[in-house]
PDB file of N, CA and C in Angstrom:
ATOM      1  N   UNK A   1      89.214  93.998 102.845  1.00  0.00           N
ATOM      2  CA  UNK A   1      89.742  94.500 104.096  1.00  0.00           C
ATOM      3  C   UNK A   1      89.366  95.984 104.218  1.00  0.00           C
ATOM      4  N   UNK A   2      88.484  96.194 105.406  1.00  0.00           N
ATOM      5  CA  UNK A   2      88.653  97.914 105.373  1.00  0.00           C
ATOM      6  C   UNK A   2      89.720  98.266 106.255  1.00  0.00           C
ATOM      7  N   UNK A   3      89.327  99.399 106.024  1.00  0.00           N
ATOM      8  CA  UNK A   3      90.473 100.738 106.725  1.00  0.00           C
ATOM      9  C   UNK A   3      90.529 101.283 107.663  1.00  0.00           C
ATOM     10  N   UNK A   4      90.396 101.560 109.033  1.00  0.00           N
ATOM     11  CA  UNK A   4      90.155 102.793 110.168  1.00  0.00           C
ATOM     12  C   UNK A   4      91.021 102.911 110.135  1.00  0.00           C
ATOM     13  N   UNK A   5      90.809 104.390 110.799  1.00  0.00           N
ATOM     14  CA  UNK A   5      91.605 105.365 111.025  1.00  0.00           C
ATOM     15  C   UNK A   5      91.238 105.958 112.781  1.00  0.00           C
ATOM     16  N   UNK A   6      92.248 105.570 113.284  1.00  0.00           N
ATOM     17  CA  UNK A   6      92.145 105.875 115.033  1.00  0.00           C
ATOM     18  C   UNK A   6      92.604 107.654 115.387  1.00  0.00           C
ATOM     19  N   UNK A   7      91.993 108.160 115.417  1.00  0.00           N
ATOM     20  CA  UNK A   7      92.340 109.951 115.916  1.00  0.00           C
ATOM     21  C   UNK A   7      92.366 110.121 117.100  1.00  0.00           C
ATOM     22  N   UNK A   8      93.653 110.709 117.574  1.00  0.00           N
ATOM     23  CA  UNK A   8      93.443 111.451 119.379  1.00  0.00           C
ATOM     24  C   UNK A   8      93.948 112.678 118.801  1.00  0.00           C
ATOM     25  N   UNK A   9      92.432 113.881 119.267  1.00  0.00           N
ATOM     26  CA  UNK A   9      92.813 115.086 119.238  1.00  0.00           C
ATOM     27  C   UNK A   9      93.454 115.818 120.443  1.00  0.00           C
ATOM     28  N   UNK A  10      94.385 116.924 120.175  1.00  0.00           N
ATOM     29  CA  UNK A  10      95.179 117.087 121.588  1.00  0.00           C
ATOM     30  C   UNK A  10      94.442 117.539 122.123  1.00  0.00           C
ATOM     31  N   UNK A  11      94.833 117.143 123.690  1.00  0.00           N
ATOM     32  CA  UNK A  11      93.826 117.447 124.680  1.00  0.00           C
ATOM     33  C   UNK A  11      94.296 119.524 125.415  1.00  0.00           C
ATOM     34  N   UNK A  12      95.551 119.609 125.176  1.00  0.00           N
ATOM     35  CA  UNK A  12      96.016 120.407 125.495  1.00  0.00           C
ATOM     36  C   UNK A  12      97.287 120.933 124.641  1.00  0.00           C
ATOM     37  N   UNK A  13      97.272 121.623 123.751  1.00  0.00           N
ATOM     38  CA  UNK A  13      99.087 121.654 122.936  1.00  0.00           C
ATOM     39  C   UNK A  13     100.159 121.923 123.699  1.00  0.00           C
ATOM     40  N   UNK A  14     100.157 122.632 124.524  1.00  0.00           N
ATOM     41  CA  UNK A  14     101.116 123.175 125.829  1.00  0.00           C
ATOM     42  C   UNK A  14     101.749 121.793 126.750  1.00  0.00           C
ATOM     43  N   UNK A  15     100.514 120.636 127.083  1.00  0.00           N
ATOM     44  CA  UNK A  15     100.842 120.050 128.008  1.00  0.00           C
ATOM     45  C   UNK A  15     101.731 118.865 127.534  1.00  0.00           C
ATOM     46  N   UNK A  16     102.570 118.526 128.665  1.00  0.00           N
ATOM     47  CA  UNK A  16     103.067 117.528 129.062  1.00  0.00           C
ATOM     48  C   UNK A  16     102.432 115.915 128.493  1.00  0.00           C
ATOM     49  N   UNK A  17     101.398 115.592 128.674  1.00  0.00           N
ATOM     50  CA  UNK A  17     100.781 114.232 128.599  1.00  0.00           C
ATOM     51  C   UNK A  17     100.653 114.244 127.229  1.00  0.00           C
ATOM     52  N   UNK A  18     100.439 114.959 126.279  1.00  0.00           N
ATOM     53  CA  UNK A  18      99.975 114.929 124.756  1.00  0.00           C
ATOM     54  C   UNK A  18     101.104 114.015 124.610  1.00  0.00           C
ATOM     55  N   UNK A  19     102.508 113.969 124.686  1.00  0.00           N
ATOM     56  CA  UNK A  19     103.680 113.448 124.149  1.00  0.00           C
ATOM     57  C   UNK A  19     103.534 112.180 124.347  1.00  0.00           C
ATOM     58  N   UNK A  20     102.869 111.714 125.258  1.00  0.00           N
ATOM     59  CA  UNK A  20     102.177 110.270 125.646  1.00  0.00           C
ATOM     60  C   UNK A  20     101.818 109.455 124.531  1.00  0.00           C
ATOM     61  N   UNK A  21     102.081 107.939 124.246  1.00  0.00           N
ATOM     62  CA  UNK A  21     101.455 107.224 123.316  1.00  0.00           C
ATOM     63  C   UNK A  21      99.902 107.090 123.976  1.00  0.00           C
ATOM     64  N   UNK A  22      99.042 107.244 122.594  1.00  0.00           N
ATOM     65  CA  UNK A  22      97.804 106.918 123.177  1.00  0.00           C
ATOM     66  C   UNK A  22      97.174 105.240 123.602  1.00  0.00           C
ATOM     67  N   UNK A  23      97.882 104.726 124.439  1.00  0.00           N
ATOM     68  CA  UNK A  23      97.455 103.523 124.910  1.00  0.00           C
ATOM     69  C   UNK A  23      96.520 102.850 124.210  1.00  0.00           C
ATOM     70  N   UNK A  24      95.242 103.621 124.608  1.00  0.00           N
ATOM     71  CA  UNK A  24      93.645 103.083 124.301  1.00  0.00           C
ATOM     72  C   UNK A  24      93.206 102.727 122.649  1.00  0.00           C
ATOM     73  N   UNK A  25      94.201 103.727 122.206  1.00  0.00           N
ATOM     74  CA  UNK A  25      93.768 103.675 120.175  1.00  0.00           C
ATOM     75  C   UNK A  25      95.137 102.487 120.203  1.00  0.00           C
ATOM     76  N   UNK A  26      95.644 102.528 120.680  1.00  0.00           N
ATOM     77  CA  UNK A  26      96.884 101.309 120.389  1.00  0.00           C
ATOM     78  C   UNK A  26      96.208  99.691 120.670  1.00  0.00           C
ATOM     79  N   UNK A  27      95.421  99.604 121.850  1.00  0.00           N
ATOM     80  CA  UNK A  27      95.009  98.260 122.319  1.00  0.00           C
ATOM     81  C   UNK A  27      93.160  98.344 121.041  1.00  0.00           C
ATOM     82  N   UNK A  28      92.725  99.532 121.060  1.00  0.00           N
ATOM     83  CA  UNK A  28      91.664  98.974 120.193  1.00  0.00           C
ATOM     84  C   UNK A  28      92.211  98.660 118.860  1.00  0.00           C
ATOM     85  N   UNK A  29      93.116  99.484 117.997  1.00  0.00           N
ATOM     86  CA  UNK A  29      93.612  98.763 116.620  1.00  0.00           C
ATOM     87  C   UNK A  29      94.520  97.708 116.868  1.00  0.00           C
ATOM     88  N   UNK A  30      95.448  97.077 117.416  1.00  0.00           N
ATOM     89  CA  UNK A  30      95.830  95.778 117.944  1.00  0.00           C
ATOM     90  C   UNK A  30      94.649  94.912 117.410  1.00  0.00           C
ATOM     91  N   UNK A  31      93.367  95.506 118.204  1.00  0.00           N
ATOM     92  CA  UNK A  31      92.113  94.542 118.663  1.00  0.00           C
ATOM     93  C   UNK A  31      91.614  94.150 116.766  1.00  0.00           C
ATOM     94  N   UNK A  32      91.314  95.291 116.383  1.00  0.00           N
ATOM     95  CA  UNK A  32      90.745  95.137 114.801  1.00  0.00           C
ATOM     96  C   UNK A  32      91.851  95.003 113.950  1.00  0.00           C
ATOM     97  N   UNK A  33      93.423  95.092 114.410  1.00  0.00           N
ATOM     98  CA  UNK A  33      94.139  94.922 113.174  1.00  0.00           C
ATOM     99  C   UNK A  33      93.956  93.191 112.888  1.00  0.00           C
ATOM    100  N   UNK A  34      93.907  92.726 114.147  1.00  0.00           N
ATOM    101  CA  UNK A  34      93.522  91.066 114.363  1.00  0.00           C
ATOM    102  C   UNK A  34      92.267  90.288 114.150  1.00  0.00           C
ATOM    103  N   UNK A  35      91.518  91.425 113.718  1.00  0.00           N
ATOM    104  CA  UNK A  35      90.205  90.846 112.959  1.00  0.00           C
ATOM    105  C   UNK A  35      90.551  91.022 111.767  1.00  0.00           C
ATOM    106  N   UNK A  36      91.282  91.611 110.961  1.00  0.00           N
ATOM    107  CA  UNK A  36      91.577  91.471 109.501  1.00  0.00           C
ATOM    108  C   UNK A  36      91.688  93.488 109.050  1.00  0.00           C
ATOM    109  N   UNK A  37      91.132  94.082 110.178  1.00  0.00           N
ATOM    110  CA  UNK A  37      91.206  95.719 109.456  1.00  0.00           C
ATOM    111  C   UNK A  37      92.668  95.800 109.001  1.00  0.00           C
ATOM    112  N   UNK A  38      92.678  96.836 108.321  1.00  0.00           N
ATOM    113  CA  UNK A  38      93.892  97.733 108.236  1.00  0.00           C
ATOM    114  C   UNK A  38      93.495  99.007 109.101  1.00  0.00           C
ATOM    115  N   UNK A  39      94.860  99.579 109.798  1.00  0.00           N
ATOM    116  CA  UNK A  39      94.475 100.583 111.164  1.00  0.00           C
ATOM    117  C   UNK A  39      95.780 101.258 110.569  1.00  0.00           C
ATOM    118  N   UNK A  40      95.240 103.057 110.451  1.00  0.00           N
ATOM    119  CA  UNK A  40      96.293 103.902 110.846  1.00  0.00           C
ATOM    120  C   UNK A  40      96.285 104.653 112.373  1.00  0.00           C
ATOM    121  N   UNK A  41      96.654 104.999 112.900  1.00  0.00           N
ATOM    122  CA  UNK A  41      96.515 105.835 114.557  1.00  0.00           C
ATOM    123  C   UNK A  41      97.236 107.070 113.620  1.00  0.00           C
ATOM    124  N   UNK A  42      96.558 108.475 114.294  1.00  0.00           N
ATOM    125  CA  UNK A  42      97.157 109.489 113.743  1.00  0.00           C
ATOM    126  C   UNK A  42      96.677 110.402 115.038  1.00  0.00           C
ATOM    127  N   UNK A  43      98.156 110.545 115.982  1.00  0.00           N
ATOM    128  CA  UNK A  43      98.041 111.647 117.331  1.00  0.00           C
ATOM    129  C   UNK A  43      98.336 112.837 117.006  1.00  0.00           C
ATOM    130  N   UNK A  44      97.271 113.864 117.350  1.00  0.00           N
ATOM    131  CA  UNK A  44      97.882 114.605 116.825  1.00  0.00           C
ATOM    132  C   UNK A  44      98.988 115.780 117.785  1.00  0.00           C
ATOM    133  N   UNK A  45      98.748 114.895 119.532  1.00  0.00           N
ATOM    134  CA  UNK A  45      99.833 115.081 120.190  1.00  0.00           C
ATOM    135  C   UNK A  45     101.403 115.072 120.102  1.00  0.00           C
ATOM    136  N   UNK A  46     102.073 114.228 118.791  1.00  0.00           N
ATOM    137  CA  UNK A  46     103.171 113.855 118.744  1.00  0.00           C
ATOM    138  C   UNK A  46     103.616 114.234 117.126  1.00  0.00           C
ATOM    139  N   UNK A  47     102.304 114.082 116.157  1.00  0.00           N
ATOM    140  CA  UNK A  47     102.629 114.417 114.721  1.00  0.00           C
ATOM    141  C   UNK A  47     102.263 115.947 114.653  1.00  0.00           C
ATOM    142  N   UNK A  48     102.781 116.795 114.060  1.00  0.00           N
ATOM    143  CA  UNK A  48     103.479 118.089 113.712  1.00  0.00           C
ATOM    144  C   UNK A  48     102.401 118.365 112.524  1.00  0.00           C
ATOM    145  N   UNK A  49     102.422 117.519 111.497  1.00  0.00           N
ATOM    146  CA  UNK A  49     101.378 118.140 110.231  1.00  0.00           C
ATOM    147  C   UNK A  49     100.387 116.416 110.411  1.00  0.00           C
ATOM    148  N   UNK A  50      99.608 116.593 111.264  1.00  0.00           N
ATOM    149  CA  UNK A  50      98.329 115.809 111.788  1.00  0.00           C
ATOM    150  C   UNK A  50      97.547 115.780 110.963  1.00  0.00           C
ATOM    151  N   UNK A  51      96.787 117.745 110.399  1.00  0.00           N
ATOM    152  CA  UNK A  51      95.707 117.629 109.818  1.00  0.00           C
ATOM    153  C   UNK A  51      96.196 117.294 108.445  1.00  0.00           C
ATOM    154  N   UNK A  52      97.090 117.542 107.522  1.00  0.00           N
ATOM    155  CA  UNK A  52      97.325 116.903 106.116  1.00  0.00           C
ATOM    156  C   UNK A  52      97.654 115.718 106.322  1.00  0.00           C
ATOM    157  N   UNK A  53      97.838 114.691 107.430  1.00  0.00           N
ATOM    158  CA  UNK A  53      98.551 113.133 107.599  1.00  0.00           C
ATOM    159  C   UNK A  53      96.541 112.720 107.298  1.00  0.00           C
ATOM    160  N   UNK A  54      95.567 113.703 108.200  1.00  0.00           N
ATOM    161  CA  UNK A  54      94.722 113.156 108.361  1.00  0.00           C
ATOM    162  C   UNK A  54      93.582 112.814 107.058  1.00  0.00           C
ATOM    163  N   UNK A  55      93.914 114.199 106.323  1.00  0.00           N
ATOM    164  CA  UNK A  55      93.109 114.499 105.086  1.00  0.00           C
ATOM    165  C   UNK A  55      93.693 113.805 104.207  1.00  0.00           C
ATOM    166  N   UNK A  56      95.112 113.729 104.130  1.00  0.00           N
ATOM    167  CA  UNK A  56      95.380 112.266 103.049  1.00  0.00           C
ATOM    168  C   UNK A  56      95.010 111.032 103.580  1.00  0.00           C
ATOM    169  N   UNK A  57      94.801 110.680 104.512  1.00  0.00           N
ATOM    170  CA  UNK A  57      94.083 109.003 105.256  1.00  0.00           C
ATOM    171  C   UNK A  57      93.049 109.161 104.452  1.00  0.00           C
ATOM    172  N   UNK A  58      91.991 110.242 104.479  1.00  0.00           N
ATOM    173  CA  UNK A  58      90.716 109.999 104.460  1.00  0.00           C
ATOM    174  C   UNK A  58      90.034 110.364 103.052  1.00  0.00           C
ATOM    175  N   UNK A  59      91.363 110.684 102.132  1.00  0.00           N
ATOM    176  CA  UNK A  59      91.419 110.900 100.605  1.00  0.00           C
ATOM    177  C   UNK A  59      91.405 109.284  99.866  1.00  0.00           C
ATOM    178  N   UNK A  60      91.951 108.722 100.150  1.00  0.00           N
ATOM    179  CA  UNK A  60      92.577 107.472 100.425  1.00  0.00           C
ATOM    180  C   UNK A  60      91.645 106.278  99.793  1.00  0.00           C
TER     181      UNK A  60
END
């Protein structure tokens, strides 16, 4: 089984919409968690320490 890892970088830190679930990384890992991947999503609109969530994914 591999692994992805889905990233939305913020589009804006200030704005409003970042707080948004990212829809699009939600319906594509849905899509490959159902082919057999393993999927993390890591926003970094909503998570606080993003880049160490991200560098341990990709230590991994």
């Amino acid at each position: 089984m591999a692994e992805v890892i889905l990233f939305r970088p913020a589009e804006n830190p200030n704005a409003l919409l970042s707080t948004r679930c990212p829809l699009g990384l939600v319906y594509i890992g849905t899509y490959l968690a159902q082919k057999g991947y393993s999927v993390k999503i890591i926003d970094s609109g909503s998570c606080k320490d993003w880049l160490s969530e991200l560098k341990n994914s990709l230590v991994q």
